[in-house]
N, C-alpha and C. Protein backbone atom coordinates (compact mmCIF):
# COMPACT_ATOMS: atom_id res chain seq x y z
N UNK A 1 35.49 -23.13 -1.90
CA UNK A 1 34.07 -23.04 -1.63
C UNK A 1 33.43 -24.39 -1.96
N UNK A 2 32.45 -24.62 -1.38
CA UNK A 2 31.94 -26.28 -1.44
C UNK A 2 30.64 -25.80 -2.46
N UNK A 3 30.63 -27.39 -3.18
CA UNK A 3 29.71 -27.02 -4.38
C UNK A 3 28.72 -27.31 -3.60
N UNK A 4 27.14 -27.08 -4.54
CA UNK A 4 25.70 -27.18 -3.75
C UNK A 4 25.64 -26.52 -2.66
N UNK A 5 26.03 -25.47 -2.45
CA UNK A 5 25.55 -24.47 -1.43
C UNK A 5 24.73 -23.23 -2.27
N UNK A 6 24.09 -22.54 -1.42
CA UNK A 6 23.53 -21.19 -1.50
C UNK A 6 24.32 -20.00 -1.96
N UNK A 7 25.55 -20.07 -1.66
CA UNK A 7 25.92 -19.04 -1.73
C UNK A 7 27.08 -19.31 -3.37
N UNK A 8 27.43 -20.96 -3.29
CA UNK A 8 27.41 -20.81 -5.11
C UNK A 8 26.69 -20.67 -5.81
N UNK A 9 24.92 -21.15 -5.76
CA UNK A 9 24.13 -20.49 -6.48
C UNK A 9 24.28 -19.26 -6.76
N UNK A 10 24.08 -18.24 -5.77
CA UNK A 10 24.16 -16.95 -5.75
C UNK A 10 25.27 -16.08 -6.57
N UNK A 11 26.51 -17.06 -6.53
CA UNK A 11 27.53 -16.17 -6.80
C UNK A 11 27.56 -16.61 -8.94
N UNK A 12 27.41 -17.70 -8.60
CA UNK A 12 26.81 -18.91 -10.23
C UNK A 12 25.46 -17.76 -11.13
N UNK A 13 24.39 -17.33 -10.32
CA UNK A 13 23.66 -16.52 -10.85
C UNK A 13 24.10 -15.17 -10.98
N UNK A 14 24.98 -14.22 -10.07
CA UNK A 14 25.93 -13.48 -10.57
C UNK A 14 26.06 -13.26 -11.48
N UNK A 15 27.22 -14.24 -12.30
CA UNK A 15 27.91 -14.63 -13.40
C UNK A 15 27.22 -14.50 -14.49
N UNK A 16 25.71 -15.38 -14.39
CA UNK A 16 25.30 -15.83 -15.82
C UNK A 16 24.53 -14.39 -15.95
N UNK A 17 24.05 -13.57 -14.88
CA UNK A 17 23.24 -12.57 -15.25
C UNK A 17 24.25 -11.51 -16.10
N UNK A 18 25.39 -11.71 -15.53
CA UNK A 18 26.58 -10.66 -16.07
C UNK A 18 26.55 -10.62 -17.21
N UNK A 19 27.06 -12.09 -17.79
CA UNK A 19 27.17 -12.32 -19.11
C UNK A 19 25.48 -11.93 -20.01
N UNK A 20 24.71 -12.20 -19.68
CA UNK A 20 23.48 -11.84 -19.92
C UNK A 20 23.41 -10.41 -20.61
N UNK A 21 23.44 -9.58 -19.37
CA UNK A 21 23.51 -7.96 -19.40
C UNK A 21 24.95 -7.88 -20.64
N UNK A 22 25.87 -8.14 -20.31
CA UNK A 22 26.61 -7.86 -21.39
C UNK A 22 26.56 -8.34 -22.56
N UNK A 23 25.65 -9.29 -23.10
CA UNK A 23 25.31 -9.70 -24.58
C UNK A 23 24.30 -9.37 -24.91
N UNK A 24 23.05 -8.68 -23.95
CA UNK A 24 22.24 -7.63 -24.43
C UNK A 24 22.79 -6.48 -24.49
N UNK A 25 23.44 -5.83 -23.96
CA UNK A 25 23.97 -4.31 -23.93
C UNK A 25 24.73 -4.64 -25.58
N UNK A 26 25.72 -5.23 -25.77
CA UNK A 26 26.83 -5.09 -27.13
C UNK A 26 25.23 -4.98 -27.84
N UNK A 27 24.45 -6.37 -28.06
CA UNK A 27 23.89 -6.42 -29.10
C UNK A 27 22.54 -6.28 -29.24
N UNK A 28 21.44 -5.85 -28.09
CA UNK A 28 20.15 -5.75 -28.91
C UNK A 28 19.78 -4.64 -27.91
N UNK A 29 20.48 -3.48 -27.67
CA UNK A 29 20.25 -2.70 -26.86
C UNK A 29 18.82 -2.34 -26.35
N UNK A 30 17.42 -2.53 -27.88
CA UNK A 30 16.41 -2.32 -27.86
C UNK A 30 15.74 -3.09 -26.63
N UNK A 31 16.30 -4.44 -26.53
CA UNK A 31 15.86 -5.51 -25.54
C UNK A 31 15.46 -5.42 -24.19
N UNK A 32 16.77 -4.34 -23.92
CA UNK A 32 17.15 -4.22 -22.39
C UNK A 32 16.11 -4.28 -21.07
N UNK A 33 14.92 -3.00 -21.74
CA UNK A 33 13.60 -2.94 -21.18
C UNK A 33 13.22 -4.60 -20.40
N UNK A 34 12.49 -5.37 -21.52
CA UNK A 34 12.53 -6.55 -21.42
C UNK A 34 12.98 -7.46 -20.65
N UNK A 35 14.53 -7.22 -20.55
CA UNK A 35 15.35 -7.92 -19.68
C UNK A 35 15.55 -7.61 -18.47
N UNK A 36 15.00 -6.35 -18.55
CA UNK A 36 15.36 -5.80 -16.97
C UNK A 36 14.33 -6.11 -16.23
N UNK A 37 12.99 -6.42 -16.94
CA UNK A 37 11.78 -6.86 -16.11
C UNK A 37 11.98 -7.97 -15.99
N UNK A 38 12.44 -8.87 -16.49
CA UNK A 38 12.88 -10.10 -16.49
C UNK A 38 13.39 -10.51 -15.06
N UNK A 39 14.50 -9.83 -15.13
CA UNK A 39 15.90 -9.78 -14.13
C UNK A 39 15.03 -9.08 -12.71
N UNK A 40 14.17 -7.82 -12.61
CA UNK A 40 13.40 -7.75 -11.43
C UNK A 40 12.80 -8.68 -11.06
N UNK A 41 12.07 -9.27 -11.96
CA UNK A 41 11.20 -10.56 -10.96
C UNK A 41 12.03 -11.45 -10.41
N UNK A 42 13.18 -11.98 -11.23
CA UNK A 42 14.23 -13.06 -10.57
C UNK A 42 14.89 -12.59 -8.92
N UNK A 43 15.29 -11.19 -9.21
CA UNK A 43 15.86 -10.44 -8.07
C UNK A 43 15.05 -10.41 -7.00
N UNK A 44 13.59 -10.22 -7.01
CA UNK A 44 12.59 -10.37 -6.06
C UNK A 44 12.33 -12.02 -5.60
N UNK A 45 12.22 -12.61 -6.25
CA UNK A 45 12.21 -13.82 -5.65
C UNK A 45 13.83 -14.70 -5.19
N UNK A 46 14.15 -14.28 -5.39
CA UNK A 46 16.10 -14.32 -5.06
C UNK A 46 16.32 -13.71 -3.54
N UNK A 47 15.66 -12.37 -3.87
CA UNK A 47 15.73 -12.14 -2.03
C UNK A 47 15.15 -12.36 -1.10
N UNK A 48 13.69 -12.98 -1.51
CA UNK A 48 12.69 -13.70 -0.72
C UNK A 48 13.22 -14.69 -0.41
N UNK A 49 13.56 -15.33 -1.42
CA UNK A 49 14.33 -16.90 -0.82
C UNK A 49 15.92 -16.74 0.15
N UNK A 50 16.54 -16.06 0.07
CA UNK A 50 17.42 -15.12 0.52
C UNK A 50 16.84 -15.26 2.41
N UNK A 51 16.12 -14.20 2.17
CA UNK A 51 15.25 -13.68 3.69
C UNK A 51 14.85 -14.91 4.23
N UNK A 52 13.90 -15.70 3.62
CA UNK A 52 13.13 -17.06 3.87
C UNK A 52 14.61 -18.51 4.47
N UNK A 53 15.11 -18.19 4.06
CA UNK A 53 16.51 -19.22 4.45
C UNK A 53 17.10 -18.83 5.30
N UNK A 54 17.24 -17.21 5.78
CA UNK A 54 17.84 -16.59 6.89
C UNK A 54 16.90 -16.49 7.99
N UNK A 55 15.68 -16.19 7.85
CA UNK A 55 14.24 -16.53 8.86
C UNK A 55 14.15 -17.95 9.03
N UNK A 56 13.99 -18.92 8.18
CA UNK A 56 13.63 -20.56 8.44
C UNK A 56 14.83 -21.29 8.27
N UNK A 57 15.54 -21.26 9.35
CA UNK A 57 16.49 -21.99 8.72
C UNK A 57 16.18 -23.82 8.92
N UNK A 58 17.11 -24.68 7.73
CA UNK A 58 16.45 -25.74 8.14
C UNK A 58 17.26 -26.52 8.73
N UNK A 59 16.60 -27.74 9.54
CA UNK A 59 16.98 -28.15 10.51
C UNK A 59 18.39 -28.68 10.42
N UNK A 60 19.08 -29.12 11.55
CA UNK A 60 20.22 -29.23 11.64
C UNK A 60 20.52 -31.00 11.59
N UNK A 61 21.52 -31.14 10.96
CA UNK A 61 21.75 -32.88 10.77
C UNK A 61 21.40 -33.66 12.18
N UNK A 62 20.54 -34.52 12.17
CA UNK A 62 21.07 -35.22 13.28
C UNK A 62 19.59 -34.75 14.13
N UNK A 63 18.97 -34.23 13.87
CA UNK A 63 18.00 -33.32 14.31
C UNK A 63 16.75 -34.18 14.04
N UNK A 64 16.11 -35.36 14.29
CA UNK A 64 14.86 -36.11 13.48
C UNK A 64 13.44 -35.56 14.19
N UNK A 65 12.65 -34.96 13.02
CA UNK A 65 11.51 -34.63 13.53
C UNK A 65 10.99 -35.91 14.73
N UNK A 66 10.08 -35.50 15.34
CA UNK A 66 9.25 -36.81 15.68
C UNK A 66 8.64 -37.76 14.83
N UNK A 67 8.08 -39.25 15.02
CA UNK A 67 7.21 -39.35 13.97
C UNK A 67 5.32 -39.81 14.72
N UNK A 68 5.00 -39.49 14.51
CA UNK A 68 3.78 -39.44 14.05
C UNK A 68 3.19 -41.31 13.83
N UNK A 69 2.57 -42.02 15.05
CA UNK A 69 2.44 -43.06 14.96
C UNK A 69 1.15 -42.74 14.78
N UNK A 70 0.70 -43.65 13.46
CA UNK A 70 -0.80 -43.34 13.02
C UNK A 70 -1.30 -45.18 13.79
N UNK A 71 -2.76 -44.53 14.67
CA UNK A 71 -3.06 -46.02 15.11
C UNK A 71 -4.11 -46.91 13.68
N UNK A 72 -4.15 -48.09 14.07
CA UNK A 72 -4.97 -48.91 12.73
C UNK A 72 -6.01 -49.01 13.35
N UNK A 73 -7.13 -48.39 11.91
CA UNK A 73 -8.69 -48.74 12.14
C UNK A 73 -8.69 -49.74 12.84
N UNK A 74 -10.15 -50.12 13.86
CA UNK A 74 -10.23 -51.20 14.35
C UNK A 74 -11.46 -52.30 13.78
């Protein structure tokens, strides 16, 4: 898998949430609440950006916008 992609983020945030959930669960069980609101907001904006990258995708190499010749005051 090639590093700096999307989908190692994804799989990278996986991981750390795992370990997360499992060092609150052994040890501060009281927490969990907390963490889980935590972990919803991340999850909501995770799939927005998710959706938003699958709707917009961005442009393709090689691809140069136009530019925009600004004329000089006269």
């Amino acid at each position: 898998m090639k590093p700096h992609t999307y989908t190692t983020y994804s799989i990278g945030c996986g991981i750390a949430w795992a370990v997360v959930w499992l060092i609150i669960g052994t040890t501060r069980p009281e927490a969990r609440s907390r963490v889980l609101l935590f972990f919803a907001g991340w999850w909501a904006g995770w799939t927005s950006a998710t959706i938003a990258r699958y709707v917009y995708p961005s442009p393709h190499r090689g691809c140069a916008l136009p530019r925009v010749l600004h004329r000089r005051p006269r």
